[in-house]
N, C-alpha and C. Protein backbone atom coordinates (compact mmCIF):
# COMPACT_ATOMS: atom_id res chain seq x y z
N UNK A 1 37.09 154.58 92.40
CA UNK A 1 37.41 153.68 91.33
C UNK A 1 37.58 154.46 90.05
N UNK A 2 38.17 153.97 89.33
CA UNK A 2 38.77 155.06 87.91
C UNK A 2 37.88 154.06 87.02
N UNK A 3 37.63 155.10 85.48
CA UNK A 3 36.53 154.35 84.91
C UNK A 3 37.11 153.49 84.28
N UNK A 4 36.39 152.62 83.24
CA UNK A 4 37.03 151.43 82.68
C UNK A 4 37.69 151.74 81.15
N UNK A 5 39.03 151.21 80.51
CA UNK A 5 39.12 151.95 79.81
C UNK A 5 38.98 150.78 78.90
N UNK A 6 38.68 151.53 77.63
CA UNK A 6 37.80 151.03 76.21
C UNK A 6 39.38 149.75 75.44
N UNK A 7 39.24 149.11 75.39
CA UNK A 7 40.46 148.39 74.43
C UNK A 7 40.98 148.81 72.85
N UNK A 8 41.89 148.89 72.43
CA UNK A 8 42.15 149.49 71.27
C UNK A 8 41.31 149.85 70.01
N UNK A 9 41.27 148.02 70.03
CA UNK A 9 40.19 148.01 68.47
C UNK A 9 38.80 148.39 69.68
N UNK A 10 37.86 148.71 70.22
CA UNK A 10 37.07 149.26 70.51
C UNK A 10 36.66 150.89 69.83
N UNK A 11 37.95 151.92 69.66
CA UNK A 11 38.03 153.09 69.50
C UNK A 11 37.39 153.03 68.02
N UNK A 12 36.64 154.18 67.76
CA UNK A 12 36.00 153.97 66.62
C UNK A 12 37.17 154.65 65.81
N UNK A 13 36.68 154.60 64.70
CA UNK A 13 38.10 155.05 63.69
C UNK A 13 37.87 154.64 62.39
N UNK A 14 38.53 155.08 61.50
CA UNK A 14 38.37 154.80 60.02
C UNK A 14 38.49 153.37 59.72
N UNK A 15 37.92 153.33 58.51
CA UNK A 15 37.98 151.81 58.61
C UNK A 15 38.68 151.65 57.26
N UNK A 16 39.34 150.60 57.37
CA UNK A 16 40.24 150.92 56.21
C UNK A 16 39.36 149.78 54.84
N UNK A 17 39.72 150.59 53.83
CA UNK A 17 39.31 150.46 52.21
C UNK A 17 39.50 148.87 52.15
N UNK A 18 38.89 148.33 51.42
CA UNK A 18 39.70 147.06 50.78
C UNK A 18 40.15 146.86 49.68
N UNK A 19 41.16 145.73 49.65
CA UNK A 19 42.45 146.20 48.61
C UNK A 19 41.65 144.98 47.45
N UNK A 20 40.07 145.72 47.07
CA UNK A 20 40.20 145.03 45.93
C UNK A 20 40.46 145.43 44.29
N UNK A 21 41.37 145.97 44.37
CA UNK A 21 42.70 146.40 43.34
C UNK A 21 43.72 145.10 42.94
N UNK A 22 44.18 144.14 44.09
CA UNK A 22 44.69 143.41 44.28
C UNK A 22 43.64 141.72 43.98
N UNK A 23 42.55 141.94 44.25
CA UNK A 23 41.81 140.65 43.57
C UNK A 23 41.56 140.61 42.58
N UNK A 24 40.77 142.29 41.99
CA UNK A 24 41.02 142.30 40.53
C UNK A 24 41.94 141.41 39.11
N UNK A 25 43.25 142.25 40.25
CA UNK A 25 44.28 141.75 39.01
C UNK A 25 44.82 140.35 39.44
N UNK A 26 44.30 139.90 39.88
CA UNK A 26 44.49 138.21 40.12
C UNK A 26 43.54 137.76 39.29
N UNK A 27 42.14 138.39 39.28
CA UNK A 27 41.31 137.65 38.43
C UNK A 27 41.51 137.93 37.14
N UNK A 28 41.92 138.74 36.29
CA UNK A 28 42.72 139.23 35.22
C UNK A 28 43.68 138.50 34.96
N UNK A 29 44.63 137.94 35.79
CA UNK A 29 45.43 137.35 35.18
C UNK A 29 45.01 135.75 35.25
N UNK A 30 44.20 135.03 36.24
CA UNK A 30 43.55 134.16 35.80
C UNK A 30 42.78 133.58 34.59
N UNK A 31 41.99 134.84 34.63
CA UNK A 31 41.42 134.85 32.67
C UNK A 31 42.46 134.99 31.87
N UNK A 32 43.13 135.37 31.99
CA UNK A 32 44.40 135.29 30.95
C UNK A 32 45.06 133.69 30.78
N UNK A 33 45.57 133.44 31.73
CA UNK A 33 45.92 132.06 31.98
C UNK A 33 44.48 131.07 31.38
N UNK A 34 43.47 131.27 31.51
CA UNK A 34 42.21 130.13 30.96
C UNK A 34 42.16 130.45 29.40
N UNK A 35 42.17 131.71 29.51
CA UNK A 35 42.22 132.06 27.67
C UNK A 35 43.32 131.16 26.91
N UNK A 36 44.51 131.50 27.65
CA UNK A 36 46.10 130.57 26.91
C UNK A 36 45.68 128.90 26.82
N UNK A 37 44.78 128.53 27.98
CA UNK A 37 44.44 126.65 27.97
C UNK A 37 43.17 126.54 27.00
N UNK A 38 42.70 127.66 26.63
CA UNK A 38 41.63 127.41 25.38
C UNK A 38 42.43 127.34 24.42
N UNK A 39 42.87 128.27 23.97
CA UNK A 39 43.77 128.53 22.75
C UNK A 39 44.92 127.05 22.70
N UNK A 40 45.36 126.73 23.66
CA UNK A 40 46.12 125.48 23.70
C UNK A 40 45.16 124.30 23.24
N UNK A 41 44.11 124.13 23.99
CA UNK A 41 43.23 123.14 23.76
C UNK A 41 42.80 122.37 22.31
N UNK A 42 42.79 123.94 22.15
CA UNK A 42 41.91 123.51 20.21
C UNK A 42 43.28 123.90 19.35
N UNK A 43 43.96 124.33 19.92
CA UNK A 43 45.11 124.72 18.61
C UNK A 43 46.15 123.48 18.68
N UNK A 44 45.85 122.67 19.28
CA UNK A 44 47.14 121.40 19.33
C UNK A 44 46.18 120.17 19.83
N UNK A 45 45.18 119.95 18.33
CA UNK A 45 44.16 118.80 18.38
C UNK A 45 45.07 117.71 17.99
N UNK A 46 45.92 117.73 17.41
CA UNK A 46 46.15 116.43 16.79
C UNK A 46 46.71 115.29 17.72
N UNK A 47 46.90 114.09 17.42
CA UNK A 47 47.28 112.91 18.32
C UNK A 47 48.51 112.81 18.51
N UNK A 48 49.60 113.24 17.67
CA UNK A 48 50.70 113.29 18.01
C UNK A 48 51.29 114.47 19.11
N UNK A 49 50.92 115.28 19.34
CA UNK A 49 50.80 117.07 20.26
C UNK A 49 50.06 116.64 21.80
N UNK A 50 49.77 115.15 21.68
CA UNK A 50 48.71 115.18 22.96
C UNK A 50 49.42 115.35 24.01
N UNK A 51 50.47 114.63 24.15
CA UNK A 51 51.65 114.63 25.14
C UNK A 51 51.97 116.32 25.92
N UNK A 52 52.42 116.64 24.65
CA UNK A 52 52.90 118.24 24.38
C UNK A 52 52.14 118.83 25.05
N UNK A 53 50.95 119.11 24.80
CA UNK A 53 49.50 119.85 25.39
C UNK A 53 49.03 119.31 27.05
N UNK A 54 49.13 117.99 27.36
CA UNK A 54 48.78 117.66 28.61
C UNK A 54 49.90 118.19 29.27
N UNK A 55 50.58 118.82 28.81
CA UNK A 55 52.08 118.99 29.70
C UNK A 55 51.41 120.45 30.08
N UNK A 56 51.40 120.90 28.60
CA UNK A 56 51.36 122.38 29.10
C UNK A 56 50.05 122.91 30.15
N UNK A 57 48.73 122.12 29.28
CA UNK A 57 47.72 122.32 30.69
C UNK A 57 47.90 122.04 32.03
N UNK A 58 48.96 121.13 31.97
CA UNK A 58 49.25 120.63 33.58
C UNK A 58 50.02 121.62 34.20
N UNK A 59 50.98 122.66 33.52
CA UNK A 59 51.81 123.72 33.74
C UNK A 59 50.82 124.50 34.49
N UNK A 60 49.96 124.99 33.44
CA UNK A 60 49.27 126.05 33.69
C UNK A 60 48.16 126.37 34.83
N UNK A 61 47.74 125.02 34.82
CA UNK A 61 46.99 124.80 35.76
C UNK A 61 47.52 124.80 37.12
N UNK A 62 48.67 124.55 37.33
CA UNK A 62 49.54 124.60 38.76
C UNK A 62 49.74 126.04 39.30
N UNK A 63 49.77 127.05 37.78
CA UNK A 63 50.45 128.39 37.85
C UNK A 63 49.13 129.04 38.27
N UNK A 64 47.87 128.57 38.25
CA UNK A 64 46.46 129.02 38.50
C UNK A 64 46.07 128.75 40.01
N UNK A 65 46.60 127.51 40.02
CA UNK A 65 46.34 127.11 41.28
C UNK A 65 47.24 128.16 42.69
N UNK A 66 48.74 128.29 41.86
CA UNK A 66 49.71 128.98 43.15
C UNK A 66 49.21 130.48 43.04
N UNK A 67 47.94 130.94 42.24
CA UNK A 67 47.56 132.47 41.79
C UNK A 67 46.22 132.44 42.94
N UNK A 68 45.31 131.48 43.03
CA UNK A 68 44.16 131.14 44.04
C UNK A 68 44.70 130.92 44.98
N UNK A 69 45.81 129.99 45.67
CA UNK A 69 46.00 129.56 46.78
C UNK A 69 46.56 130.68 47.20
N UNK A 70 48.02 131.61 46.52
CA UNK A 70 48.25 132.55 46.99
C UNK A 70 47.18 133.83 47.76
N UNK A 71 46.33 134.08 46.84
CA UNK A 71 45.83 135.45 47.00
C UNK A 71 44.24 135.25 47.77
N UNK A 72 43.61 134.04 47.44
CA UNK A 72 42.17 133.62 47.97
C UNK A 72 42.11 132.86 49.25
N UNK A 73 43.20 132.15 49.26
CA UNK A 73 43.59 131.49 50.60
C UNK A 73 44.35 131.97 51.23
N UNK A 74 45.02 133.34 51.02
CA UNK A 74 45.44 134.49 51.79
C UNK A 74 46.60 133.71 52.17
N UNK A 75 47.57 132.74 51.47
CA UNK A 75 48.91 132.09 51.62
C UNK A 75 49.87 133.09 51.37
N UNK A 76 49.56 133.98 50.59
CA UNK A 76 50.61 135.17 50.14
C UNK A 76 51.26 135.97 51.39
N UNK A 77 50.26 135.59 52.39
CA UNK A 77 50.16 137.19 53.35
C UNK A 77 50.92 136.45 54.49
N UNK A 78 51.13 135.00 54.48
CA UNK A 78 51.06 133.98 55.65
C UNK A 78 52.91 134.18 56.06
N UNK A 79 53.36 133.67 57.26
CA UNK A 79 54.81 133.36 57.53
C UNK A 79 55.40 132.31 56.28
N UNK A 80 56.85 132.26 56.64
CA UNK A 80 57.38 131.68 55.44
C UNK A 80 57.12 129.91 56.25
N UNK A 81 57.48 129.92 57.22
CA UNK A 81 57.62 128.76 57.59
C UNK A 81 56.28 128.26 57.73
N UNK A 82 54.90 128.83 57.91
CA UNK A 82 53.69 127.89 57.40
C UNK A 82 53.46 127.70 56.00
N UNK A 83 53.88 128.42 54.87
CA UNK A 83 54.30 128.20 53.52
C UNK A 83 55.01 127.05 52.80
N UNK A 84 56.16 126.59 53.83
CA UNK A 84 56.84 125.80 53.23
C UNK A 84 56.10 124.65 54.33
N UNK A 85 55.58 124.88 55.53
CA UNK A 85 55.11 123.46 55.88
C UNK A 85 53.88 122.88 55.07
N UNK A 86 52.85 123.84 54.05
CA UNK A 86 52.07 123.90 53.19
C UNK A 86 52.32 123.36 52.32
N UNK A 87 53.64 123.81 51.36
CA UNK A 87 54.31 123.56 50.37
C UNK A 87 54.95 122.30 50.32
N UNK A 88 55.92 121.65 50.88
CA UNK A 88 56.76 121.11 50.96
C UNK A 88 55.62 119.54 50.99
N UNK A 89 55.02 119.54 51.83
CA UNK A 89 53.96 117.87 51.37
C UNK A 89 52.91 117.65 50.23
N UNK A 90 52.69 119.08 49.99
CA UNK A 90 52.21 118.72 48.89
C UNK A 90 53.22 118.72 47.16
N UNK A 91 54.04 118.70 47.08
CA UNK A 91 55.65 118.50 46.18
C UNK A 91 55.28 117.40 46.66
N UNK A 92 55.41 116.56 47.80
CA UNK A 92 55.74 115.56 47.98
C UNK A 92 54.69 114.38 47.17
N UNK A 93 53.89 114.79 47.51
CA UNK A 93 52.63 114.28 47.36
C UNK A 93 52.10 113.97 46.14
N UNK A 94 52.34 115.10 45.63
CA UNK A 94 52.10 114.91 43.59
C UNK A 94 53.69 114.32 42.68
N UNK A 95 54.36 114.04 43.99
CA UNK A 95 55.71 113.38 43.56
C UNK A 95 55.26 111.87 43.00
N UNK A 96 54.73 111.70 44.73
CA UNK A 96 53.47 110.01 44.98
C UNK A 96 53.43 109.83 43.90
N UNK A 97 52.28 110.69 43.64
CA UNK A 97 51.25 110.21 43.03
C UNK A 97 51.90 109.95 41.38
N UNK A 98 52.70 110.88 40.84
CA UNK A 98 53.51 110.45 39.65
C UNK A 98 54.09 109.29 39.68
N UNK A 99 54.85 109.18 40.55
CA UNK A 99 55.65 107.81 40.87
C UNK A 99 54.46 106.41 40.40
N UNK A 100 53.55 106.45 41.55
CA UNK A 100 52.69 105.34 41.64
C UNK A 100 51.67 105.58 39.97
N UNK A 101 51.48 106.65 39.53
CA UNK A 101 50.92 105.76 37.98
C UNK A 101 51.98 105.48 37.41
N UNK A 102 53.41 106.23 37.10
CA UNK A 102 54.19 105.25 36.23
C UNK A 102 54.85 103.79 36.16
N UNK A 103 54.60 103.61 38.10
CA UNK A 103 54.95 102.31 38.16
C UNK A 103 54.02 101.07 38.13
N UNK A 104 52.63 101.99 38.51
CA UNK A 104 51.43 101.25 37.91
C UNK A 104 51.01 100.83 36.55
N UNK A 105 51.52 102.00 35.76
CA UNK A 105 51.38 101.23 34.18
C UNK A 105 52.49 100.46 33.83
N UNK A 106 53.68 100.17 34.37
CA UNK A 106 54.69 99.57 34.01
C UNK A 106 54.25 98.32 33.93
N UNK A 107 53.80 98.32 35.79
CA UNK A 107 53.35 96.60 36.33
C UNK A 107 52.06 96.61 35.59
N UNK A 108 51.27 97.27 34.84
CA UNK A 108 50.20 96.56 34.05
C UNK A 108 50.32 96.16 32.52
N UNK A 109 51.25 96.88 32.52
CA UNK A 109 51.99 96.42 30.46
C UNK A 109 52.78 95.29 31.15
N UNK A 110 53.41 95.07 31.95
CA UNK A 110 54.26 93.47 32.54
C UNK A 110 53.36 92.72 32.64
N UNK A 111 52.36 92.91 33.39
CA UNK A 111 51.33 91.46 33.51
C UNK A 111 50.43 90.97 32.19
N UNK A 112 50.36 91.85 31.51
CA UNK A 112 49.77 91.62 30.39
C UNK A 112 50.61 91.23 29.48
N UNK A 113 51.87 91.41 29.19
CA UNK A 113 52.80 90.52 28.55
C UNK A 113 53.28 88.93 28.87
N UNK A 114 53.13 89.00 30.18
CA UNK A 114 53.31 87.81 30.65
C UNK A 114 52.57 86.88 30.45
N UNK A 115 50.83 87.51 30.31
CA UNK A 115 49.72 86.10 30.49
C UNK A 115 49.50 86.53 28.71
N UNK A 116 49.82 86.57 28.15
CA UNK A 116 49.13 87.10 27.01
C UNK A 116 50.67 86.16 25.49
C-alpha cells in the first residue's frame, strides 16, 4: 500500500500577512466622511437649510454605508452577479419606501383637508 498523501492546504507554509493596510484606509476615510456630517450638522442650523442638509446626510450616509458593506462585508471581493443580486433589491426597496412616505403624507394632508 503507498502512504497517504497530505491534501494541499495541509502542507505547512507561510502564512500570508493581512491586508490591514486596506481596513485602515477605509477607516480613514470613514472618519473623514463623519467629520464632513459634523461640520454639515452644525454649520447649516437654520430652518430654511433643513431640507438641504437632510439631503446631504442622507448622501453621505449611503457613501458610508457602500464603504462598510464593501470592505467589512467583504462585498468588494464578491462575483459581480451576487453584487447586483445584493444591489439591485435593495434600490428597489428604498425606492418603496420613498414612494410609500410621499404618498403617505399626501393621503394625510388630503384627509385632513377634507374633515377639517
Amino acid at each position: 500500500m503507498s502512504a497517504p498523501v497530505a491534501p494541499d492546504h495541509a502542507v505547512a507554509g507561510e502564512i500570508a500577512k493581512p491586508n490591514t493596510g486596506g481596513i485602515w484606509k477605509i477607516f480613514f476615510v470613514l472618519v473623514a466622511i463623519t467629520a464632513v456630517e459634523f461640520a454639515v450638522t452644525f454649520a447649516m442650523e437654520a430652518q430654511s437649510m433643513r431640507t438641504m442638509r437632510n439631503s446631504i446626510l442622507i448622501g453621505l450616509t449611503i457613501l458610508k454605508a457602500f464603504f462598510i458593506v464593501g470592505e467589512f462585508m467583504h462585498l468588494k471581493h464578491e462575483t459581480k452577479g451576487l453584487i447586483w443580486t445584493i444591489l439591485v433589491p435593495s434600490v428597489l426597496l428604498v425606492w418603496l419606501l420613498v414612494a410609500l412616505v410621499t404618498e403617505g403624507s399626501f393621503i394625510g394632508e388630503t384627509l385632513s383637508n377634507m374633515f377639517s
